[in-house]
PDB file of N, CA and C in Angstrom:
ATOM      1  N   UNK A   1      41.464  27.162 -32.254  1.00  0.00           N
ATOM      2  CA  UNK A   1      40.545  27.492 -31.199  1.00  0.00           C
ATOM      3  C   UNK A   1      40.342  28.995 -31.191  1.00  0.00           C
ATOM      4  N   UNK A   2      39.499  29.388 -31.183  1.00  0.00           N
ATOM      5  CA  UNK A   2      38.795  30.754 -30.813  1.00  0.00           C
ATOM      6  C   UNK A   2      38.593  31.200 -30.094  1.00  0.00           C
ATOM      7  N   UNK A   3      38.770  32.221 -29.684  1.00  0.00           N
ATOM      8  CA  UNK A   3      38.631  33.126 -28.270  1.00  0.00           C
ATOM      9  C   UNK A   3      37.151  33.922 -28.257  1.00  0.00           C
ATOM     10  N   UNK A   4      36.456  33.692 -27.272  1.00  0.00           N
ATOM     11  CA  UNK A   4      34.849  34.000 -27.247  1.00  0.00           C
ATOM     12  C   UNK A   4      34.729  34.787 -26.081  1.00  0.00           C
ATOM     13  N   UNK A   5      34.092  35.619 -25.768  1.00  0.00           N
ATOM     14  CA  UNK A   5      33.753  36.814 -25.061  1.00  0.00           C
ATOM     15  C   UNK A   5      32.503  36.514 -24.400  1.00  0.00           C
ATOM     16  N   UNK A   6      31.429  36.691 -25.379  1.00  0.00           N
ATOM     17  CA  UNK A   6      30.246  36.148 -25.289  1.00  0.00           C
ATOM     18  C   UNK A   6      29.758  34.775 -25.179  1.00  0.00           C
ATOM     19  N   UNK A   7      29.121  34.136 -24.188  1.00  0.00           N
ATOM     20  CA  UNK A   7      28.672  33.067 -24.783  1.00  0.00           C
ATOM     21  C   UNK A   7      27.049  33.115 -25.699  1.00  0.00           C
ATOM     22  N   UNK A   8      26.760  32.869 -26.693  1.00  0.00           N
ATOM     23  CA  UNK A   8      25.537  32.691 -27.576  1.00  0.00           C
ATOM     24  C   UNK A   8      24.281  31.908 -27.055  1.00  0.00           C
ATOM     25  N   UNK A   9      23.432  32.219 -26.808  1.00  0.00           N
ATOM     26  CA  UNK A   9      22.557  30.991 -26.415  1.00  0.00           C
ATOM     27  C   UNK A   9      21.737  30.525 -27.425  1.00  0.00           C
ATOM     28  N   UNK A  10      21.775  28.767 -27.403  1.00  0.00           N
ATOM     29  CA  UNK A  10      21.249  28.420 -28.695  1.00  0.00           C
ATOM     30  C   UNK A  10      19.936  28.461 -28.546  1.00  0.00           C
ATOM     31  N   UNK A  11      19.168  27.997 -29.595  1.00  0.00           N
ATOM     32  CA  UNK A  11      17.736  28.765 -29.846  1.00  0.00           C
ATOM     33  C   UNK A  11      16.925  27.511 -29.168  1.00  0.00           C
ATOM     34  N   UNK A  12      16.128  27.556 -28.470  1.00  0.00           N
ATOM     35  CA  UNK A  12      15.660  26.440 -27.532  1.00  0.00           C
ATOM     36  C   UNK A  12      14.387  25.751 -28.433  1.00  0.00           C
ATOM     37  N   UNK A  13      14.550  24.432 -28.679  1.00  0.00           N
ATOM     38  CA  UNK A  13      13.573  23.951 -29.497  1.00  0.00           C
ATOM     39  C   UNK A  13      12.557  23.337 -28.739  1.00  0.00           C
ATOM     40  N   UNK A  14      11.278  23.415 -29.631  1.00  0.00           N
ATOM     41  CA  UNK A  14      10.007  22.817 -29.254  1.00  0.00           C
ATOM     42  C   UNK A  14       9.779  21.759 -29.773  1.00  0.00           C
ATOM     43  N   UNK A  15       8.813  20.691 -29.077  1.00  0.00           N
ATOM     44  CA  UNK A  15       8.370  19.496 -29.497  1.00  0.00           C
ATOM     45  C   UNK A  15       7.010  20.024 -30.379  1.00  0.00           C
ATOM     46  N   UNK A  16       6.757  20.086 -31.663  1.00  0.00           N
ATOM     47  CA  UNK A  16       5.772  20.257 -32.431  1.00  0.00           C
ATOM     48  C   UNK A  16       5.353  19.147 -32.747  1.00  0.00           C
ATOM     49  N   UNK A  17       4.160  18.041 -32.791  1.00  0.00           N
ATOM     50  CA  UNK A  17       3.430  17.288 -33.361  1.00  0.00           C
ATOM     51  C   UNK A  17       2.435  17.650 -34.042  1.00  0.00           C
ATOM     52  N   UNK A  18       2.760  17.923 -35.245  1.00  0.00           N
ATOM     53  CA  UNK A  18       1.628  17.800 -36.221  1.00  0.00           C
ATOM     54  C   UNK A  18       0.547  16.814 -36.071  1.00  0.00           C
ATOM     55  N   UNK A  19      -0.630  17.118 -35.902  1.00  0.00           N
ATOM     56  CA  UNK A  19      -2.013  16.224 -36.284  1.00  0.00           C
ATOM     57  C   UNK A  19      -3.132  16.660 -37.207  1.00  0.00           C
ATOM     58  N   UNK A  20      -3.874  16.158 -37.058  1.00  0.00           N
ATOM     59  CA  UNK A  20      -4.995  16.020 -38.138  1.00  0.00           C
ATOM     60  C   UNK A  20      -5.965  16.764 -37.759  1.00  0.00           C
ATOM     61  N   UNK A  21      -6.720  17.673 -38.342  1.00  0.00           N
ATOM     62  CA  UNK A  21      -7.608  18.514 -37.712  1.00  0.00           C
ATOM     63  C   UNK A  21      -9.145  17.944 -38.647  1.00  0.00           C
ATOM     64  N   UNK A  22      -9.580  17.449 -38.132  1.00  0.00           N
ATOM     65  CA  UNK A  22     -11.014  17.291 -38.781  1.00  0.00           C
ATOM     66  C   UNK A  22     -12.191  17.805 -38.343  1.00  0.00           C
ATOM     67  N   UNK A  23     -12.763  18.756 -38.508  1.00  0.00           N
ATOM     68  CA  UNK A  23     -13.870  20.056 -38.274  1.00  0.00           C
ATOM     69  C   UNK A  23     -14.834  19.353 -37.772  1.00  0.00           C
ATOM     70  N   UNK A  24     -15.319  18.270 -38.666  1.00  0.00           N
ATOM     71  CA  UNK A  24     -16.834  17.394 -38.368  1.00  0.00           C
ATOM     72  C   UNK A  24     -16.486  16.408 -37.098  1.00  0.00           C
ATOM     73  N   UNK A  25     -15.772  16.295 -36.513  1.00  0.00           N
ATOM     74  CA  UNK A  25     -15.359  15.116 -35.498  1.00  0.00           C
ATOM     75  C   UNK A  25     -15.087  16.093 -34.593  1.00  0.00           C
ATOM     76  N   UNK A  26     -14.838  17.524 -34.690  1.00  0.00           N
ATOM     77  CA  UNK A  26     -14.318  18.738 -33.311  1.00  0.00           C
ATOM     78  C   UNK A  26     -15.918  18.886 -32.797  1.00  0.00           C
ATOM     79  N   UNK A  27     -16.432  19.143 -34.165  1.00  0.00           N
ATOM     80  CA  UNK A  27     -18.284  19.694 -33.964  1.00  0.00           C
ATOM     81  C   UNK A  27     -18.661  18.415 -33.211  1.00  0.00           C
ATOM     82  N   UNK A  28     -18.606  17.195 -33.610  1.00  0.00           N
ATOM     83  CA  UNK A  28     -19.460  16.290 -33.097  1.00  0.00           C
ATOM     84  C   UNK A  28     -18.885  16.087 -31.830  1.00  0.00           C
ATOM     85  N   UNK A  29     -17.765  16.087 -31.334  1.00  0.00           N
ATOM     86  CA  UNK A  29     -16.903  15.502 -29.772  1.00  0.00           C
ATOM     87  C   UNK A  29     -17.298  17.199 -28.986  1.00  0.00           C
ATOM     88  N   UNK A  30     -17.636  18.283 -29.712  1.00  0.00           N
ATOM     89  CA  UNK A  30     -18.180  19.737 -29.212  1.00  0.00           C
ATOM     90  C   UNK A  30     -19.439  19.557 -28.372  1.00  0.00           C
ATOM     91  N   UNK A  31     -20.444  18.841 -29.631  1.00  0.00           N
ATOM     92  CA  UNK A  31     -21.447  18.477 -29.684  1.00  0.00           C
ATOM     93  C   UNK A  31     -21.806  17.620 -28.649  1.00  0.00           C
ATOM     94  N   UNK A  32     -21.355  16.215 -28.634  1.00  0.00           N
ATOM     95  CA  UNK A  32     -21.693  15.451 -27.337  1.00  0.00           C
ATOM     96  C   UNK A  32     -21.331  15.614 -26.136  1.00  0.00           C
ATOM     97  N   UNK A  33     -20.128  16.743 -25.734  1.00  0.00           N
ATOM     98  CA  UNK A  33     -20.108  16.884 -24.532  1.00  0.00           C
ATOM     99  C   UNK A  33     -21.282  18.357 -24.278  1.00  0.00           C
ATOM    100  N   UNK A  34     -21.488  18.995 -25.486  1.00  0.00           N
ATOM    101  CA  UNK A  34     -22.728  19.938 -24.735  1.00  0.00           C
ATOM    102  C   UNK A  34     -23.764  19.092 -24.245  1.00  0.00           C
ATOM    103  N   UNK A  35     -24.298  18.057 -24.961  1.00  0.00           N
ATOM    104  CA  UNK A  35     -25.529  17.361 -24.220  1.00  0.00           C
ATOM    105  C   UNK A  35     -25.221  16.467 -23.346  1.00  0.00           C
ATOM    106  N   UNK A  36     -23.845  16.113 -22.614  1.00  0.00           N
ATOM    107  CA  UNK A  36     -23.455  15.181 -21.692  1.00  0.00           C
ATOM    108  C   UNK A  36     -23.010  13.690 -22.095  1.00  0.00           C
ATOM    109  N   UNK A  37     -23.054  13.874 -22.924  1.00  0.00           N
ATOM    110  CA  UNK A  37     -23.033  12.217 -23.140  1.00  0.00           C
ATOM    111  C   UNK A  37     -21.033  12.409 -22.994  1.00  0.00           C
ATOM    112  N   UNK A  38     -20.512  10.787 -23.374  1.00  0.00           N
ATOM    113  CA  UNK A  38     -18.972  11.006 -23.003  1.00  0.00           C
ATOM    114  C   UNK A  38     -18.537  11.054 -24.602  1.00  0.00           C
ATOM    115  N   UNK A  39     -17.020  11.719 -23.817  1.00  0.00           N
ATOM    116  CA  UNK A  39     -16.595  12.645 -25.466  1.00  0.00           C
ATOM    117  C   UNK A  39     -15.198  12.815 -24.680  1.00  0.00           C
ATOM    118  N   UNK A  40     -14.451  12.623 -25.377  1.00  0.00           N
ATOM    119  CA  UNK A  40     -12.893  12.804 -25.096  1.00  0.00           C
ATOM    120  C   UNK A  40     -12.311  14.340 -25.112  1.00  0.00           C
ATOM    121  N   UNK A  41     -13.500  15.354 -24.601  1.00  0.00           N
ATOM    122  CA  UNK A  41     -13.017  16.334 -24.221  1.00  0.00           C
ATOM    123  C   UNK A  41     -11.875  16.246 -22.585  1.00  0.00           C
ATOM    124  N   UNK A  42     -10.720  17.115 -22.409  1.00  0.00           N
ATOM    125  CA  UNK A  42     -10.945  16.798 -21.146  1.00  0.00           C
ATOM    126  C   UNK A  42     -11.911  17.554 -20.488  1.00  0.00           C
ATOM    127  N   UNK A  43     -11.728  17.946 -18.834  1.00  0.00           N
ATOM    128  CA  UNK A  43     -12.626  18.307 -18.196  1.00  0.00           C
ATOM    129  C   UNK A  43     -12.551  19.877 -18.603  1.00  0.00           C
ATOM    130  N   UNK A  44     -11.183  20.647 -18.357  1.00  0.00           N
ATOM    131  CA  UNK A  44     -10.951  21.560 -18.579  1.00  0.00           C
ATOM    132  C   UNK A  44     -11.922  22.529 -20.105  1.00  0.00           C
ATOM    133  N   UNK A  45     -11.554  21.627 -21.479  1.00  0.00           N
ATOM    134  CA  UNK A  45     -12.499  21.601 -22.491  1.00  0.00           C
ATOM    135  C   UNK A  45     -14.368  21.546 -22.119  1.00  0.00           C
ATOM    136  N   UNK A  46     -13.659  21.045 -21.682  1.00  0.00           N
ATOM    137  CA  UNK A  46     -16.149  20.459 -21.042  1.00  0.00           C
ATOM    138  C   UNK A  46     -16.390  21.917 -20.336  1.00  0.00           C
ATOM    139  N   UNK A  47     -15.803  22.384 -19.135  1.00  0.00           N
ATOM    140  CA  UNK A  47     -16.589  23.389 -18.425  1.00  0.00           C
ATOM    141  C   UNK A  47     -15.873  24.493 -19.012  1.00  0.00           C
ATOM    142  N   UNK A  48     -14.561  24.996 -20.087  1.00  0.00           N
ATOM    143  CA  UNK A  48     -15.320  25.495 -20.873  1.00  0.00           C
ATOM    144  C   UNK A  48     -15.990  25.986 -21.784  1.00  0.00           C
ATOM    145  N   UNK A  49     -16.449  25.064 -22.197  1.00  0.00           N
ATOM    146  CA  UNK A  49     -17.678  25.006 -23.661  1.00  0.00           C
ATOM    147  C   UNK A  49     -19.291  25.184 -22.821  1.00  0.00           C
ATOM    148  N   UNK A  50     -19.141  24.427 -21.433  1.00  0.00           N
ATOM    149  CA  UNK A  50     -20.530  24.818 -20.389  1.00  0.00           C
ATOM    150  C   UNK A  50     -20.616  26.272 -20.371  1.00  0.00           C
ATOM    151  N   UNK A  51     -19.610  27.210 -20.301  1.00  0.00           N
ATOM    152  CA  UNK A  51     -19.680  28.590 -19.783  1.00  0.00           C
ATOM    153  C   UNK A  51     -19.845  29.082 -20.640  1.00  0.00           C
ATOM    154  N   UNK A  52     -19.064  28.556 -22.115  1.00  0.00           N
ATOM    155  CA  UNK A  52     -19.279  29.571 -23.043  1.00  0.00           C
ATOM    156  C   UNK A  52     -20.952  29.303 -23.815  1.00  0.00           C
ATOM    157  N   UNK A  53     -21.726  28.718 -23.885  1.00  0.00           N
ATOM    158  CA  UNK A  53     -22.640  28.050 -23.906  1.00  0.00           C
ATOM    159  C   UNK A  53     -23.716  28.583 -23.301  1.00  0.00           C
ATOM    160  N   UNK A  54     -23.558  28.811 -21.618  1.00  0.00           N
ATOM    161  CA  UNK A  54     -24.547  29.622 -21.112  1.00  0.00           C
ATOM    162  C   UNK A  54     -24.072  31.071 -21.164  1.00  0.00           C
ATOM    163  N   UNK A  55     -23.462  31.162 -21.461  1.00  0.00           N
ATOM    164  CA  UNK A  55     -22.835  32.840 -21.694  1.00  0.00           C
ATOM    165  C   UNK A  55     -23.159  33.352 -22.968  1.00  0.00           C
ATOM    166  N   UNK A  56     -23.491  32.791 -24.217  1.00  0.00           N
ATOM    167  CA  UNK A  56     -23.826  33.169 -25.417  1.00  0.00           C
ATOM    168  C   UNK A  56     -24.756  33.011 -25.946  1.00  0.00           C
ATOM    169  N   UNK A  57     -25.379  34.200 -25.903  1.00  0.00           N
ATOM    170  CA  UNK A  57     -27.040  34.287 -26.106  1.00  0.00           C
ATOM    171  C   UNK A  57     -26.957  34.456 -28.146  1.00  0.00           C
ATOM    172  N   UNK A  58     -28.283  33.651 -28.191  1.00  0.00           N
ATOM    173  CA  UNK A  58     -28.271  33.884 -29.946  1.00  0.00           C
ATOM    174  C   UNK A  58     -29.245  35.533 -29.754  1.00  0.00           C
ATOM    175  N   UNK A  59     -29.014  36.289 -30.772  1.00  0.00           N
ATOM    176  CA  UNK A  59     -29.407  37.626 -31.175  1.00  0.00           C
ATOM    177  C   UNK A  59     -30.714  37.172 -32.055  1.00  0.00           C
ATOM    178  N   UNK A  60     -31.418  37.784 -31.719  1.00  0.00           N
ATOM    179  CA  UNK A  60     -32.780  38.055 -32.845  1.00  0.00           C
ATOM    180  C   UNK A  60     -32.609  39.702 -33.256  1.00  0.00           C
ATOM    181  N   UNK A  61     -33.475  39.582 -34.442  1.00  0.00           N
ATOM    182  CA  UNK A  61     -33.149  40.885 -34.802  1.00  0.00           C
ATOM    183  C   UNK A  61     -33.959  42.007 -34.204  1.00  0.00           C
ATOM    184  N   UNK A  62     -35.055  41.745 -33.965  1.00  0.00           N
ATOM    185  CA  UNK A  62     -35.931  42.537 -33.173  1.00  0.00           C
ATOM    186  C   UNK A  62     -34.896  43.027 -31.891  1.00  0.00           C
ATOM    187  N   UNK A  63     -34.271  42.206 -31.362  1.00  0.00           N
ATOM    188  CA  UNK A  63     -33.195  42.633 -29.953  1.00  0.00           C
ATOM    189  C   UNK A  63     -32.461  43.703 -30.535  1.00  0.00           C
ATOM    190  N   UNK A  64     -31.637  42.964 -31.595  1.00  0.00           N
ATOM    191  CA  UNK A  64     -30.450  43.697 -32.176  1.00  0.00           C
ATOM    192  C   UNK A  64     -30.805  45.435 -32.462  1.00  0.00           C
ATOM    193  N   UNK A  65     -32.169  45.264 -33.487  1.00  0.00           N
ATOM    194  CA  UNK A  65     -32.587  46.620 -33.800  1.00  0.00           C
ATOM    195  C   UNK A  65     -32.952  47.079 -32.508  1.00  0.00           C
ATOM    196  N   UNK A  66     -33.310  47.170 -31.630  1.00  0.00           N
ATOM    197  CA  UNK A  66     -33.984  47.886 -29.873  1.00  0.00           C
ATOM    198  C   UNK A  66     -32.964  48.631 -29.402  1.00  0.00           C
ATOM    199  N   UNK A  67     -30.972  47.220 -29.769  1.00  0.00           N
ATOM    200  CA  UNK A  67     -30.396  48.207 -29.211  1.00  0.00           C
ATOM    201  C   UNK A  67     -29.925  49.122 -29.918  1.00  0.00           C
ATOM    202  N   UNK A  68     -29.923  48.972 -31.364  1.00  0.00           N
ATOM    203  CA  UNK A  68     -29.463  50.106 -32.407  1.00  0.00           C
ATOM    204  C   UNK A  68     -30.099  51.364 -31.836  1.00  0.00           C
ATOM    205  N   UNK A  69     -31.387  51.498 -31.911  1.00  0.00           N
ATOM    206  CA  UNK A  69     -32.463  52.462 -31.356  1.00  0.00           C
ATOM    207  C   UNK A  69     -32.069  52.865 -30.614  1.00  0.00           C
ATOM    208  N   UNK A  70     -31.460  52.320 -29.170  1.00  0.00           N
ATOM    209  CA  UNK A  70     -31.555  52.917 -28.322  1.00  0.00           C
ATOM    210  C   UNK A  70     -29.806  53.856 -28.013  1.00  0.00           C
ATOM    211  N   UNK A  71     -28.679  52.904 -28.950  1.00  0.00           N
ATOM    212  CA  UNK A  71     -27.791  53.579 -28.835  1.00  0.00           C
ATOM    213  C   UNK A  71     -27.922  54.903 -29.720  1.00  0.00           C
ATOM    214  N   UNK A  72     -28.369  54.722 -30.785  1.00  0.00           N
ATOM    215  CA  UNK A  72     -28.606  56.342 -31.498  1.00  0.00           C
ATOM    216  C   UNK A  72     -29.704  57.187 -30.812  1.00  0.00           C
ATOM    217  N   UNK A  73     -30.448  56.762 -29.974  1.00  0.00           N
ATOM    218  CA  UNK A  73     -31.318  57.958 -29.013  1.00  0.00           C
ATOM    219  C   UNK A  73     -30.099  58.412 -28.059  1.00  0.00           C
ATOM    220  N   UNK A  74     -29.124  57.618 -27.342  1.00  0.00           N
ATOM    221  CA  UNK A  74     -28.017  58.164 -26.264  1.00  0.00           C
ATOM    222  C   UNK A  74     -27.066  59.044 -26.843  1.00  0.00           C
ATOM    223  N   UNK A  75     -27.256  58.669 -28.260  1.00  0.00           N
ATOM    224  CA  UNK A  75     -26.031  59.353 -29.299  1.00  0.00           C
ATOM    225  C   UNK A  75     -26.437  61.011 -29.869  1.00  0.00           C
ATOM    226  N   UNK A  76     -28.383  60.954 -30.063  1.00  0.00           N
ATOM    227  CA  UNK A  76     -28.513  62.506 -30.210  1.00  0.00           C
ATOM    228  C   UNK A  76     -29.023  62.903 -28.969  1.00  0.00           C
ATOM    229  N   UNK A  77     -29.091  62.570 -28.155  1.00  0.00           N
ATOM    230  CA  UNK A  77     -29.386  63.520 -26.587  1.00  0.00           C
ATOM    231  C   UNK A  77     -28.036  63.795 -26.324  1.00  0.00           C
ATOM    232  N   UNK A  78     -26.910  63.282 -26.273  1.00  0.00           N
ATOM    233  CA  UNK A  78     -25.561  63.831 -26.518  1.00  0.00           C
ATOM    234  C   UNK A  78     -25.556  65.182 -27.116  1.00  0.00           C
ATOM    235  N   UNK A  79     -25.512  64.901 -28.490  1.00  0.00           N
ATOM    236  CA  UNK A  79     -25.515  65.762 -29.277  1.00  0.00           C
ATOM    237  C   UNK A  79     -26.256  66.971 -29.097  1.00  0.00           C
ATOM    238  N   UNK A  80     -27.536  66.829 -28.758  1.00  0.00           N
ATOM    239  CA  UNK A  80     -28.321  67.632 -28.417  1.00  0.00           C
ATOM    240  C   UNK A  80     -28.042  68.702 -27.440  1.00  0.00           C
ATOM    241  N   UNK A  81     -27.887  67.867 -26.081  1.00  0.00           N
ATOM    242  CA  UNK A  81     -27.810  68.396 -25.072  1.00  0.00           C
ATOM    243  C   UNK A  81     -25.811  69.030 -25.176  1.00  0.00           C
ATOM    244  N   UNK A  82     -25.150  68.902 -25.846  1.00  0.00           N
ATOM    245  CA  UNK A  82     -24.071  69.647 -26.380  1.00  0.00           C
ATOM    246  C   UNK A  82     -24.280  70.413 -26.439  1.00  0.00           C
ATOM    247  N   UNK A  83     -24.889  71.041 -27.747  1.00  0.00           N
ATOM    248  CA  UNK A  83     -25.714  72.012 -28.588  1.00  0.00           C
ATOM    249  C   UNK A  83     -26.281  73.070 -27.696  1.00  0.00           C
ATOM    250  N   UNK A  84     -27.041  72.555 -26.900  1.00  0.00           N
ATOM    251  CA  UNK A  84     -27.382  73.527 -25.911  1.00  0.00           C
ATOM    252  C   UNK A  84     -26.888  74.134 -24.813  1.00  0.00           C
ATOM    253  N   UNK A  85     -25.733  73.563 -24.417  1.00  0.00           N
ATOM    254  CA  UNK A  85     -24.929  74.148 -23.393  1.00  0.00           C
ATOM    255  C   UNK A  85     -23.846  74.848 -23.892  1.00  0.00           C
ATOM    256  N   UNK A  86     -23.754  74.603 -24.943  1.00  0.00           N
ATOM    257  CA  UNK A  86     -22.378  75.663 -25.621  1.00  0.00           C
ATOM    258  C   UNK A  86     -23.434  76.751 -26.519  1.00  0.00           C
ATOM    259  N   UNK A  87     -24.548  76.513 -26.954  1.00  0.00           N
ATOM    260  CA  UNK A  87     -25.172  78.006 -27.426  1.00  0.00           C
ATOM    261  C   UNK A  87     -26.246  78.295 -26.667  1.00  0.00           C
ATOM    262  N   UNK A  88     -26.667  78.238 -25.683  1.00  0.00           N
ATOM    263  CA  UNK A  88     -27.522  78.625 -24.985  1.00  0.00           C
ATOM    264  C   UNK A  88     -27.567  78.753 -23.297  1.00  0.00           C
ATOM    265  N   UNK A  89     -26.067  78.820 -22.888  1.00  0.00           N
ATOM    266  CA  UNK A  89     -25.755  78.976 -21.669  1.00  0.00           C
ATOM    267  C   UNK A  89     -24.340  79.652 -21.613  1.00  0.00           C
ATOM    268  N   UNK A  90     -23.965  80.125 -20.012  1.00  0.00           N
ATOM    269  CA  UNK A  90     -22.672  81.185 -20.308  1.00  0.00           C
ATOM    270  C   UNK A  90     -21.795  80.014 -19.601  1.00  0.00           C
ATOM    271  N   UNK A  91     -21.724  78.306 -19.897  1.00  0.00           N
ATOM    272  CA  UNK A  91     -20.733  78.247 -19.115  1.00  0.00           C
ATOM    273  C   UNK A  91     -19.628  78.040 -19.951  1.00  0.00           C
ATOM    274  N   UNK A  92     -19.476  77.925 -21.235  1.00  0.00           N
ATOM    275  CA  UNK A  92     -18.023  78.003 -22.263  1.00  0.00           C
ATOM    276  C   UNK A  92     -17.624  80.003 -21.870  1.00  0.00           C
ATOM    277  N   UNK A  93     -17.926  80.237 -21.415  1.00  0.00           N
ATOM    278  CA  UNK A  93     -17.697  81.744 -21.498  1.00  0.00           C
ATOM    279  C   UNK A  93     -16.951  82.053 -20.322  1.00  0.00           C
ATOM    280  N   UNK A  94     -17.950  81.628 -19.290  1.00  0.00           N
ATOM    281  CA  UNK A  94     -17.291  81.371 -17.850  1.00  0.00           C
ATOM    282  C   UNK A  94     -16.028  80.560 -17.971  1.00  0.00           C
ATOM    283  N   UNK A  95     -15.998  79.568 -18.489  1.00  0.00           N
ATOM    284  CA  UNK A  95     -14.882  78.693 -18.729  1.00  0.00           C
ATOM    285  C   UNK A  95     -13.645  79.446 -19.135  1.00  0.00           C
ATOM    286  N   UNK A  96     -14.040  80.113 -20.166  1.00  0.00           N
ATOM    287  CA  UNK A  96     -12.605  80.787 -21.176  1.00  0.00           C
ATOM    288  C   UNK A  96     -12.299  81.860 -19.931  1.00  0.00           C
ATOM    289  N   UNK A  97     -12.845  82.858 -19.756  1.00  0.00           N
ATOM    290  CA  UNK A  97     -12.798  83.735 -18.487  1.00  0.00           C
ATOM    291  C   UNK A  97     -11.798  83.241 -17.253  1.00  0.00           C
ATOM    292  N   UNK A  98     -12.159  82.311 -17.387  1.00  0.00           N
ATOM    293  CA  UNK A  98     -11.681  81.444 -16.022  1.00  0.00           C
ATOM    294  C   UNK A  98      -9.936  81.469 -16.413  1.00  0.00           C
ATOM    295  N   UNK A  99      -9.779  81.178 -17.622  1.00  0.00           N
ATOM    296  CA  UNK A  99      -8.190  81.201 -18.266  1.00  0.00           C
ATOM    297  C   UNK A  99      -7.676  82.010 -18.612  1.00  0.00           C
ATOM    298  N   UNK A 100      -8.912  83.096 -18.600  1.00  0.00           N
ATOM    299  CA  UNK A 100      -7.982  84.544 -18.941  1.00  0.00           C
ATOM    300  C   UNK A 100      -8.277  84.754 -20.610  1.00  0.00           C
ATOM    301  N   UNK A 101      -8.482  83.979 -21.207  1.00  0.00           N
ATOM    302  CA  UNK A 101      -8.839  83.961 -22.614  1.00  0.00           C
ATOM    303  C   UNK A 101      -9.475  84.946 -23.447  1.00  0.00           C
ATOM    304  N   UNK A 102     -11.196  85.419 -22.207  1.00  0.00           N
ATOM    305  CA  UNK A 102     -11.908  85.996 -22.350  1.00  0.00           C
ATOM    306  C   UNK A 102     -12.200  87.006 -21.710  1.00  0.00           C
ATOM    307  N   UNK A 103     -12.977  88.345 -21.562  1.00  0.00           N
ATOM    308  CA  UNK A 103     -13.018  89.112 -20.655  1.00  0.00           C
ATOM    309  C   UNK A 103     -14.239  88.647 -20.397  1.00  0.00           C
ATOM    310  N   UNK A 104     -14.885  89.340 -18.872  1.00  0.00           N
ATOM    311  CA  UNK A 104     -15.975  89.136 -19.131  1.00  0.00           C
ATOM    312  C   UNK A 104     -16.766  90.671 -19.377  1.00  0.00           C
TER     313      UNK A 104
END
């Protein structure tokens, strides 16, 4: 007999059931509960595939490119308007001043 200090705790096992995953029978039981009909989703599964469904808009490219456009117009007025406040105004100057950095 052995003298133990510690007790060890053993490693707590899970019930794993392997099943069968068949893609064309997920799509089609996907499928019939988007249009209502009955489908051995439970409910939980059904509302939500409803949400994700009305929540996911398909992209056209005309959209897609509008917002490209419009994030690279926000991206050089950034830039831009950078540009101009650090070379064409005294407030980086004022700034450093402010820390002692700079005289004025």
């Amino acid at each position: 007999m052995r003298i133990v200090f510690f007790k060890t705790p053993k490693p707590k096992r899970f019930s794993y059931q392997p099943r069968h995953f068949d893609p064309k029978k997920e799509e089609w039981e996907r499928r019939k509960a988007e249009l209502g009909y009955d489908s051995n989703l439970s409910k939980e599964e059904q509302l939500r595939l409803k949400m994700s469904h009305r929540w996911v808009h398909p992209t056209d490219p005309s959209n897609a490119r509008a917002t490209r456009l419009i994030t690279y117009f926000v991206y050089a007025v950034f830039i831009f308007g950078s540009i101009y406040v650090i070379l064409f105004t005294h407030l980086i100057e004022n700034f450093l001043a402010l820390f002692g950095v700079v005289s004025k």
